[in-house]
Protein backbone atom coordinates (compact mmCIF):
# COMPACT_ATOMS: atom_id res chain seq x y z
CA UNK A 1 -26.84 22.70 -42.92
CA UNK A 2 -28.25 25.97 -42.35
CA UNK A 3 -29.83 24.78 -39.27
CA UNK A 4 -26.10 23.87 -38.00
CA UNK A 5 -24.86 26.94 -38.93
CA UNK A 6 -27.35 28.95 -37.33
CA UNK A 7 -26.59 26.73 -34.32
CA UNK A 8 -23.16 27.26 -34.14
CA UNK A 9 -23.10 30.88 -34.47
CA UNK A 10 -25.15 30.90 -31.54
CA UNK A 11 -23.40 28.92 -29.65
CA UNK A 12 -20.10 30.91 -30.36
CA UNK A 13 -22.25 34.11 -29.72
CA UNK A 14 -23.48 33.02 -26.02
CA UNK A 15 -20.17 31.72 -25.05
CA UNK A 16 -18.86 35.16 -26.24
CA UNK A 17 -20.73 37.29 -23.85
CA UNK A 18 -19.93 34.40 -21.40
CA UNK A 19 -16.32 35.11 -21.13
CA UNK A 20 -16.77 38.91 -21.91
CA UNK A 21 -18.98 39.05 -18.42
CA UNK A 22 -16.31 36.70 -16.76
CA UNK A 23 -13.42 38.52 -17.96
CA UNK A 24 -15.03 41.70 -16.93
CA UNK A 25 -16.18 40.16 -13.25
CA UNK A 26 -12.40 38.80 -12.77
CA UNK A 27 -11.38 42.94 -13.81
CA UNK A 28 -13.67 43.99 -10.94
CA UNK A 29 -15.89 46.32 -13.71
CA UNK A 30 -19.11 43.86 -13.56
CA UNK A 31 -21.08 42.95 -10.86
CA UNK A 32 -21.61 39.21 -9.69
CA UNK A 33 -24.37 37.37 -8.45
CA UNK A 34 -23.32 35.37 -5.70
CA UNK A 35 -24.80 32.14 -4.47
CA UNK A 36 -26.01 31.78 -1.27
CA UNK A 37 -24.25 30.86 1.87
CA UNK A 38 -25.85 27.45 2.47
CA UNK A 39 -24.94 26.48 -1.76
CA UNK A 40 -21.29 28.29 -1.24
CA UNK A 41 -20.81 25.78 1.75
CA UNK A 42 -21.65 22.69 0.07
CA UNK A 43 -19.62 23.21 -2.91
CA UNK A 44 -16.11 23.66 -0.51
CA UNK A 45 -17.48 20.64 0.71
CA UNK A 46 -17.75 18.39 -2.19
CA UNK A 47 -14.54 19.76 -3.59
CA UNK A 48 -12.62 18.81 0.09
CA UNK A 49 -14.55 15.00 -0.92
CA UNK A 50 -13.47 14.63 -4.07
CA UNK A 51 -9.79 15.97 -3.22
CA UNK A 52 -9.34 13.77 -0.79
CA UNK A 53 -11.30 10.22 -2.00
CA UNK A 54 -9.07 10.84 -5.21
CA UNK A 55 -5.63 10.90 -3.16
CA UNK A 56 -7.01 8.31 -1.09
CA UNK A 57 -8.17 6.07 -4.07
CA UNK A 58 -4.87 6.33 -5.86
CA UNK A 59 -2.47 5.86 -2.61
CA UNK A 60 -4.58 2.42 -2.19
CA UNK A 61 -4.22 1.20 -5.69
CA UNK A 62 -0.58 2.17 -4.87
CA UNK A 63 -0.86 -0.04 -1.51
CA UNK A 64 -2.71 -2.94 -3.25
CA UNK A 65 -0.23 -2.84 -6.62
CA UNK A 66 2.83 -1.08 -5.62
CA UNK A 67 4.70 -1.17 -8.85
CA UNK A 68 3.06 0.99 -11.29
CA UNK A 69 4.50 -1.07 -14.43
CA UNK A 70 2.10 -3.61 -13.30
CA UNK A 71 -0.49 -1.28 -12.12
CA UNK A 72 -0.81 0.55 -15.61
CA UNK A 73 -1.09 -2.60 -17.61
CA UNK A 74 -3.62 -4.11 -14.97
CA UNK A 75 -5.51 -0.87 -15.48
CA UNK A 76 -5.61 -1.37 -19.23
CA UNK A 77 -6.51 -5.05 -18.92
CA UNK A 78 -9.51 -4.23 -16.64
CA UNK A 79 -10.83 -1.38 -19.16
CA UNK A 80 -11.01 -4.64 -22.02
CA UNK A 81 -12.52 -6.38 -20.03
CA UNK A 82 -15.26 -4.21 -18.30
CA UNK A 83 -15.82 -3.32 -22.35
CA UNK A 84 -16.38 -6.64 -23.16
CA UNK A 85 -18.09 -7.31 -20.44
CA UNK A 86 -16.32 -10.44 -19.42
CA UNK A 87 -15.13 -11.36 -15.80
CA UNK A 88 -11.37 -10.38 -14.56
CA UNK A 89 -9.41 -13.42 -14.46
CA UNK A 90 -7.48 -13.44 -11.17
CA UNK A 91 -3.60 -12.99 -11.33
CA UNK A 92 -0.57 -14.55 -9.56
CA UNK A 93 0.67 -13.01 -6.95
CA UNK A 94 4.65 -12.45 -6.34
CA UNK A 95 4.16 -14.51 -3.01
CA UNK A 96 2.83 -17.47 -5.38
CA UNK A 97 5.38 -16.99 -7.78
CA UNK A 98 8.21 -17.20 -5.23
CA UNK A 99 6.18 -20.21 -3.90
CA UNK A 100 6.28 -21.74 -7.11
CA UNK A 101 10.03 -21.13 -7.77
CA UNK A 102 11.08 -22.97 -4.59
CA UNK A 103 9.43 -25.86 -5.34
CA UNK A 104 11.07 -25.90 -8.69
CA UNK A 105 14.04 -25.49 -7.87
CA UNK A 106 13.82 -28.24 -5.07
CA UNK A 107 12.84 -30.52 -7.75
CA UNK A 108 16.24 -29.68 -9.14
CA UNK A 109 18.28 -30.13 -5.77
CA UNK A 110 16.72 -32.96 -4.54
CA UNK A 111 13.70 -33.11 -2.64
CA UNK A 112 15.77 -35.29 0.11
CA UNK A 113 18.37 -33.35 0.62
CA UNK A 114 18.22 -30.80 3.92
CA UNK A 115 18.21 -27.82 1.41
CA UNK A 116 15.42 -29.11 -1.08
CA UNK A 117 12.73 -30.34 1.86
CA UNK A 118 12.96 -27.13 3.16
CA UNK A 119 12.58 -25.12 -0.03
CA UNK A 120 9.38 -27.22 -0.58
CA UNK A 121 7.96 -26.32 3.03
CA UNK A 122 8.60 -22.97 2.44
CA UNK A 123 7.47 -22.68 -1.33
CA UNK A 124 4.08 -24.00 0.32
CA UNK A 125 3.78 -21.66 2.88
CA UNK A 126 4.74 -18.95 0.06
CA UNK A 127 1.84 -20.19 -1.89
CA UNK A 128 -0.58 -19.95 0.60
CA UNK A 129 0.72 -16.30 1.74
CA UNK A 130 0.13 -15.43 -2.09
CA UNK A 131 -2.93 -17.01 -1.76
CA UNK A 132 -4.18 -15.09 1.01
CA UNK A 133 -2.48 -12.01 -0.92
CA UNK A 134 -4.90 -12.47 -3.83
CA UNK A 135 -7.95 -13.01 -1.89
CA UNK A 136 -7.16 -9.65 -0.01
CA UNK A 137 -6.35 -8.33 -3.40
CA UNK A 138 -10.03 -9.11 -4.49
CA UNK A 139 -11.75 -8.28 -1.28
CA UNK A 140 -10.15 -4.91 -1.30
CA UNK A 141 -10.80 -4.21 -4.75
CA UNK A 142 -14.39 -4.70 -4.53
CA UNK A 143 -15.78 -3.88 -1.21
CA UNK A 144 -13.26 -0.15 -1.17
CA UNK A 145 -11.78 0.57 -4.72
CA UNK A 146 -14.56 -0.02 -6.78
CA UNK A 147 -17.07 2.31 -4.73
CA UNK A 148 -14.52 5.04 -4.85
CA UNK A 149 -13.72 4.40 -8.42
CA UNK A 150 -18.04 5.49 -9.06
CA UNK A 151 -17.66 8.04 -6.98
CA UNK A 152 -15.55 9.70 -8.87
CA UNK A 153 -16.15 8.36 -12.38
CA UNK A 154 -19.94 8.94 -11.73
CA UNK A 155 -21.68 10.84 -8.94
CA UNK A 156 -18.65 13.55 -9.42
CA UNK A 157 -19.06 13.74 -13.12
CA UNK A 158 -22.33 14.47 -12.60
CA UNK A 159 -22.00 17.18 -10.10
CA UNK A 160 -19.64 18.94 -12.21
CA UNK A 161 -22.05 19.16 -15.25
CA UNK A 162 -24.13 20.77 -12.87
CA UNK A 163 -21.87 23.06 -11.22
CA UNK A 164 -20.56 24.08 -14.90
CA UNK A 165 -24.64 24.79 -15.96
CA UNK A 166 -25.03 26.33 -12.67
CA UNK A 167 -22.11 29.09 -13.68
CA UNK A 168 -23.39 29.81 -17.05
CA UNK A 169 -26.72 30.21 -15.61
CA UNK A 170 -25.14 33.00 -13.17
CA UNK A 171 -23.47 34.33 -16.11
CA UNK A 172 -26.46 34.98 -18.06
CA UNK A 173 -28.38 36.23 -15.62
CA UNK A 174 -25.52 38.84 -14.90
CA UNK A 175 -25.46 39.31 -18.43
CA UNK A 176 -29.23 39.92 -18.28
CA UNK A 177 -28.65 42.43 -15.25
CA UNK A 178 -26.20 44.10 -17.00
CA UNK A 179 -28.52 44.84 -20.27
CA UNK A 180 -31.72 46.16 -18.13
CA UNK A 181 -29.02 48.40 -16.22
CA UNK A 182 -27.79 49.94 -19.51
CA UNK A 183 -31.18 49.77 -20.90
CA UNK A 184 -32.61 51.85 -17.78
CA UNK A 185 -30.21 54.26 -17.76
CA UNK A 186 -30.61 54.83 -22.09
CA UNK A 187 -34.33 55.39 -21.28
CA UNK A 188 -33.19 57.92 -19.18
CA UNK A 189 -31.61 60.07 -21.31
CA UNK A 190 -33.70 59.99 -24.07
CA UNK A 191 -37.25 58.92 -22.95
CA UNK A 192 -38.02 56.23 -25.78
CA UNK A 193 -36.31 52.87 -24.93
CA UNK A 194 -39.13 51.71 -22.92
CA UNK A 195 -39.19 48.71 -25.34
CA UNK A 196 -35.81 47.46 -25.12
CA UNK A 197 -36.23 47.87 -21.33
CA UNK A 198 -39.33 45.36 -21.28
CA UNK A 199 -37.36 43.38 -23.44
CA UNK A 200 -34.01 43.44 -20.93
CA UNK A 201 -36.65 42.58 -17.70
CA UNK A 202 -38.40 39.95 -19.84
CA UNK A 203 -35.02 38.39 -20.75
CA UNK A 204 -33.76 39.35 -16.61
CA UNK A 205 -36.87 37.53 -15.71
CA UNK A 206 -36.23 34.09 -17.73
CA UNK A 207 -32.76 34.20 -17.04
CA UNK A 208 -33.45 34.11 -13.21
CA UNK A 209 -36.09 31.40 -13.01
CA UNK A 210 -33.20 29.10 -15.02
CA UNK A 211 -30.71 30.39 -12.66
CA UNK A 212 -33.08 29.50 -9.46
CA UNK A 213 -33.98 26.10 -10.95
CA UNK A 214 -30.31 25.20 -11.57
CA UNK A 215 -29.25 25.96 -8.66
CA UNK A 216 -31.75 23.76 -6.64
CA UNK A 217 -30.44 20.74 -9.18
CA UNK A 218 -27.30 21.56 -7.78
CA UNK A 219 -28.50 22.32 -3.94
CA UNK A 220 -29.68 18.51 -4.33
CA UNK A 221 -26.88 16.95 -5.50
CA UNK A 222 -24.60 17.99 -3.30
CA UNK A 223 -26.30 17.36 -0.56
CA UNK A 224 -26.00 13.72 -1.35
CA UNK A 225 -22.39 13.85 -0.42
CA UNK A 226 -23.68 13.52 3.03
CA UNK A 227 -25.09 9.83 1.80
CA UNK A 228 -21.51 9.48 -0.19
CA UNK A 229 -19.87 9.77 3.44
CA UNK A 230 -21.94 7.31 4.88
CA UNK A 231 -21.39 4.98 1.86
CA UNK A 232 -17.44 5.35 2.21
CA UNK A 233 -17.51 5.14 5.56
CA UNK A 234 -19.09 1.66 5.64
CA UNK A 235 -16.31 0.25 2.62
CA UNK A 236 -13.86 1.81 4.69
CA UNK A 237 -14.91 -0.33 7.22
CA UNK A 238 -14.91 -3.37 5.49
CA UNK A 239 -11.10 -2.83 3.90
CA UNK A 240 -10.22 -2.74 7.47
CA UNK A 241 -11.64 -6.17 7.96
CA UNK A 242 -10.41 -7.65 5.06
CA UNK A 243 -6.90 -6.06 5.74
CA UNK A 244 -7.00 -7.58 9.65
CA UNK A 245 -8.27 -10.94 7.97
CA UNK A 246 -5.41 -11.10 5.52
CA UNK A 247 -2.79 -10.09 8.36
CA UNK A 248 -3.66 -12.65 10.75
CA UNK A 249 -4.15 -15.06 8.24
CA UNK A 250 0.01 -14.34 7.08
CA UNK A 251 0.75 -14.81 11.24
CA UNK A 252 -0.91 -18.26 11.16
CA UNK A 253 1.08 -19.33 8.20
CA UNK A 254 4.27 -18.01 9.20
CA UNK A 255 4.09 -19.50 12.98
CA UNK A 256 3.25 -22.69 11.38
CA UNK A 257 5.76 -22.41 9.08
CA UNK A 258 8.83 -21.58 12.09
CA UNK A 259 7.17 -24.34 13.97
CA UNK A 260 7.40 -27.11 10.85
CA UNK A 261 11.39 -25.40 10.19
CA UNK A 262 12.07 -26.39 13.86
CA UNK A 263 10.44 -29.58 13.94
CA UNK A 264 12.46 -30.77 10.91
CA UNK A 265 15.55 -29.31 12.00
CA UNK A 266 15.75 -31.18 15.29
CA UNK A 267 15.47 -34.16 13.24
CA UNK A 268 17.86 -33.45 11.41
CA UNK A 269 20.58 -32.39 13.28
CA UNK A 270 22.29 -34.32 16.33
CA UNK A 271 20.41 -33.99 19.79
CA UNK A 272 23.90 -32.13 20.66
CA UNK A 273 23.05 -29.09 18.73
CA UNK A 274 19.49 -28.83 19.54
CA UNK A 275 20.62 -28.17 22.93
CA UNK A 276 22.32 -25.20 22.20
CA UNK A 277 18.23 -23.64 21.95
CA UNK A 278 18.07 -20.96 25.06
CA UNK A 279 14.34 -22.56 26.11
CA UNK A 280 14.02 -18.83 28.12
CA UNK A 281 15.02 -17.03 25.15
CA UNK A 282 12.19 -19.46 23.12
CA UNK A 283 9.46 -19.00 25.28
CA UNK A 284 9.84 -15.11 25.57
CA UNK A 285 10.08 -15.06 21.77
CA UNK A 286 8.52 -17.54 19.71
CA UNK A 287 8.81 -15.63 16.22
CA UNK A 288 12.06 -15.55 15.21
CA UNK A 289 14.38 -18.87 14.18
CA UNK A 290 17.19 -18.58 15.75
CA UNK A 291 20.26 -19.14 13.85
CA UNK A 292 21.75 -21.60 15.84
CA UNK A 293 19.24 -24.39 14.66
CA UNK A 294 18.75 -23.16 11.16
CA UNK A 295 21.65 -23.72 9.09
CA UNK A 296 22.67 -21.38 6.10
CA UNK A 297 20.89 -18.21 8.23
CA UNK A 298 22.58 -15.84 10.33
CA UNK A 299 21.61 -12.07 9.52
CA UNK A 300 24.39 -9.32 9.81
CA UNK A 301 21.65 -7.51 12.00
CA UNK A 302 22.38 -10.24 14.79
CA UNK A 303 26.09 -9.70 14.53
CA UNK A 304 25.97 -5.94 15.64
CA UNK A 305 23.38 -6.51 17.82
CA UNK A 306 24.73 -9.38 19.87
CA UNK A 307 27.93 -8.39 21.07
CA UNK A 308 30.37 -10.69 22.26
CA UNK A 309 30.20 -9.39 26.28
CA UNK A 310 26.77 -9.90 26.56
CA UNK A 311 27.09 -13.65 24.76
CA UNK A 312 30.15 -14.16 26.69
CA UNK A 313 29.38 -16.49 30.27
CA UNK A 314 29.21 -14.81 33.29
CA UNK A 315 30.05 -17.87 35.55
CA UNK A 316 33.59 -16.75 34.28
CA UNK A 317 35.84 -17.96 31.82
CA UNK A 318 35.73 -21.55 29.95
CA UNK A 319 39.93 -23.18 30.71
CA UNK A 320 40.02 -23.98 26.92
CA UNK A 321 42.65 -26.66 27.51
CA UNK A 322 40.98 -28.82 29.66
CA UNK A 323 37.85 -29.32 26.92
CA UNK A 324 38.29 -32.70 24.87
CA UNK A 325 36.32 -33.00 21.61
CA UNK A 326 33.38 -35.31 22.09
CA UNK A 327 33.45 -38.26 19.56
CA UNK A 328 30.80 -37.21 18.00
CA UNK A 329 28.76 -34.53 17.42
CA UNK A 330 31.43 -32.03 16.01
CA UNK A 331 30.69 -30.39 12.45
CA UNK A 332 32.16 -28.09 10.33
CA UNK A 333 31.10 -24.79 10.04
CA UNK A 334 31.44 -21.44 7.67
CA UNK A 335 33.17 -18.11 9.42
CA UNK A 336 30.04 -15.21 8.29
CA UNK A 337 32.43 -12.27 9.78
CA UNK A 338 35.88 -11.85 11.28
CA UNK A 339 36.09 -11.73 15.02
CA UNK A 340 38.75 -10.64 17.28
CA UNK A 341 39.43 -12.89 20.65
CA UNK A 342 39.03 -10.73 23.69
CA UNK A 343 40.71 -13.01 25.40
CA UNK A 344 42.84 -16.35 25.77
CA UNK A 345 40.04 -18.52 25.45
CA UNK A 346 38.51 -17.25 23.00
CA UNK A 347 39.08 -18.12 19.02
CA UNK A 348 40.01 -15.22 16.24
CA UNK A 349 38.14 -15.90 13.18
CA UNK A 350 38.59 -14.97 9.26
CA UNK A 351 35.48 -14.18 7.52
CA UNK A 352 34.77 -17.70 4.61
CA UNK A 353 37.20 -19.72 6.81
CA UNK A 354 36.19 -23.44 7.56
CA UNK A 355 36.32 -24.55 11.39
CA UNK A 356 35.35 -27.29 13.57
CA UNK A 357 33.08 -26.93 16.36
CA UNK A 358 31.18 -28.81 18.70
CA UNK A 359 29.43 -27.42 22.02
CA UNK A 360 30.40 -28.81 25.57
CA UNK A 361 27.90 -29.73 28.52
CA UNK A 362 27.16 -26.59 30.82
CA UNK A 363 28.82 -24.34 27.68
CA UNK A 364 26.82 -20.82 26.82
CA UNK A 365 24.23 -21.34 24.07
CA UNK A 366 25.40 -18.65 22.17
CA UNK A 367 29.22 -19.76 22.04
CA UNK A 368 30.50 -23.46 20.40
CA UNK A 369 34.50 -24.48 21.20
CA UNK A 370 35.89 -23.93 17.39
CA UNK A 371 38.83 -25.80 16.42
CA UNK A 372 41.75 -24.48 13.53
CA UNK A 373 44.61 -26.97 13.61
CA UNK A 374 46.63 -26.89 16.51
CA UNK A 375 44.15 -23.52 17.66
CA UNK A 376 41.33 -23.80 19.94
CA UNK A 377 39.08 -21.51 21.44
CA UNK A 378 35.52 -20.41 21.88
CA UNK A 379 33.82 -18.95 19.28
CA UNK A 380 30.54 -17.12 19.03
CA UNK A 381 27.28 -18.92 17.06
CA UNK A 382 26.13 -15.76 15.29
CA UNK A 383 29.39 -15.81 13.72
CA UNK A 384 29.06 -18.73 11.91
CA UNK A 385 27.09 -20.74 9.13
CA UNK A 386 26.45 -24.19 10.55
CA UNK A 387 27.06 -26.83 7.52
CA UNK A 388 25.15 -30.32 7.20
């Protein structure tokens, strides 16, 4: 107990002097010891490293688990298990989820009907993408976050403790300057503090060998951010790959997805609509589905964007009258947005009204002849929901 005590009042005693010297350094009315240029330079330098591999850390996790909900308890769930020492079990991803949903729900609907077969090819293809998600999700976490994460949880921890022993090494041995100084000039004035000076230099002397050997601790480990860089730089590298892996691997699934929606549609639709594809318009862009074949999808985006002037045909205007409804091939379809004819032989729609409509040989793609009653009139595609 006494030891303790003892202990602890000399603890509280250095850090004392400690903060009077820094107090009195920060006031301008003690003099500092700086470090040299070389040590000065690599300390701005491993700050500007840790700055910016801790924004860059946290933006990622960000990137790889946007909603921070989820982030914070996966954060929790990965301290249990690092402390039990016990493997991360891998999570769903949102693209499996969805995945799983649609093939639910066309259990529900009817795995025959138009609507249900499709939810199942795409509740496959959702699967995979969240499969693809998670592996990327892995990859990333271990060949980029995880070296960060011991940068910063380690190396820097450990440079710190040295930087903080390195400044109360400076402090004493300014503390130590500032005793010979006063001891000096007491001597002066009354010729018999010769032993407190020896004292002062002995304590000066001590004082500056820790102070030299500190900083050299610190010299070393700093340098090692050079090796840090190198590190980084080669996870960095291998994010990229695994992000350009996971990419292309979504592109595959996603053209093989369009290609098994058109495939299926064309069976399932009369050889009359299928020819309403533009094949130029296909072959320039092979991406998108265009809403003409896939019933139930017709974005507001392609309403504003194809106006009806540049759908409209420029071999002049279709004589309405003279167009007789095939026998078959005519459906029904759903109005999306209301339309205003720009001319005779063209049909005003209400958005959510039902028409008829069928196409005509040598007719625009983009336009069908709609029927309402006794009306008749051409009416264009993006306008409308096509039903089964």
């Amino acid at each position: 107990m006494d030891f303790n005590l003892k202990k602890l009042t000399s603890d509280a005693g250095v850090f004392f002097t400690r903060a009077v010297q820094f107090t009195e350094e920060k006031l301008g009315s003690a003099e500092k010891t700086e470090l040299d240029a070389h040590l000065e330079n690599l300390i701005a330098r491993a700050d500007c490293t840790k700055n910016w591999t801790e924004k860059i850390f946290r933006q990622t996790e960000v990137l790889l688990q946007p909603n921070p909900i989820d982030h914070t308890g996966a954060r929790i769930e990965e301290f249990f298990y690092e402390k039990l020492d016990k493997k991360i079990p891998s999570r769903t991803t949102n693209g499996e989820l969805l995945g799983q949903y649609m093939l639910d729900a066309a259990k529900d609907f009817g795995p025959g009907t138009p609507y249900g077969s499709t939810l199942i090819t795409v509740g496959e293809y959702q699967r995979r993408l969240g499969g693809a998600e998670r592996e990327f999700l892995q990859t990333s976490a271990i060949n980029f976050l995880t070296p960060l994460r011991n940068f910063l949880e380690g190396d820097w921890r450990t440079i710190s403790k040295e930087r903080r022993l390195l400044e109360n090494r400076r402090l004493d041995l300014d503390i130590c300057k500032a005793r010979v100084k006063k001891a000096k000039q007491a001597e002066a004035k009354a010729a018999l503090w010769s032993e407190e000076v020896d004292k002062a230099e002995q304590e000066l002397r001590v004082a500056q060998t820790e102070f030299d050997r500190q900083a050299e601790v610190t010299r070393l480990l700093l340098e090692g951010i050079s090796s840090t860089h190198v590190n980084h730089l080669r996870c960095l590298h291998e994010f990229v790959e695994a992000q350009a892996t996971y990419y292309a691997q979504c592109h595959q699934y996603m053209q093989e997805l369009q290609k098994e929606l058109s495939s299926a549609n064309s069976d399932m639709y009369p050889n009359s609509f299928a020819s309403n594809v533009n094949p130029s318009t296909s072959a320039s862009c092979p991406s998108p589905i265009s809403s003409a074949t896939l019933p139930g999808v017709s974005p507001p985006g392609l309403a504003s964007t194809s106006t009806p002037g540049s759908a409209r045909e420029p071999s002049g205007p279709l004589k309405i009258q003279d167009v007789q409804p095939p026998s078959t091939g005519h459906r029904k379809a759903k109005v999306l947005y209301d339309y205003d004819a720009h001319d005779t032989s063209e049909l005003s729609l209400l958005a959510d009204e039902l028409i008829t409509v069928y196409t005509v040989p040598g007719m625009d793609p983009d336009w069908l002849v709609g029927e309402r009653g006794n009306q008749k009139g051409k009416v264009p595609v993006t306008y409308l929901e096509l039903l089964s």
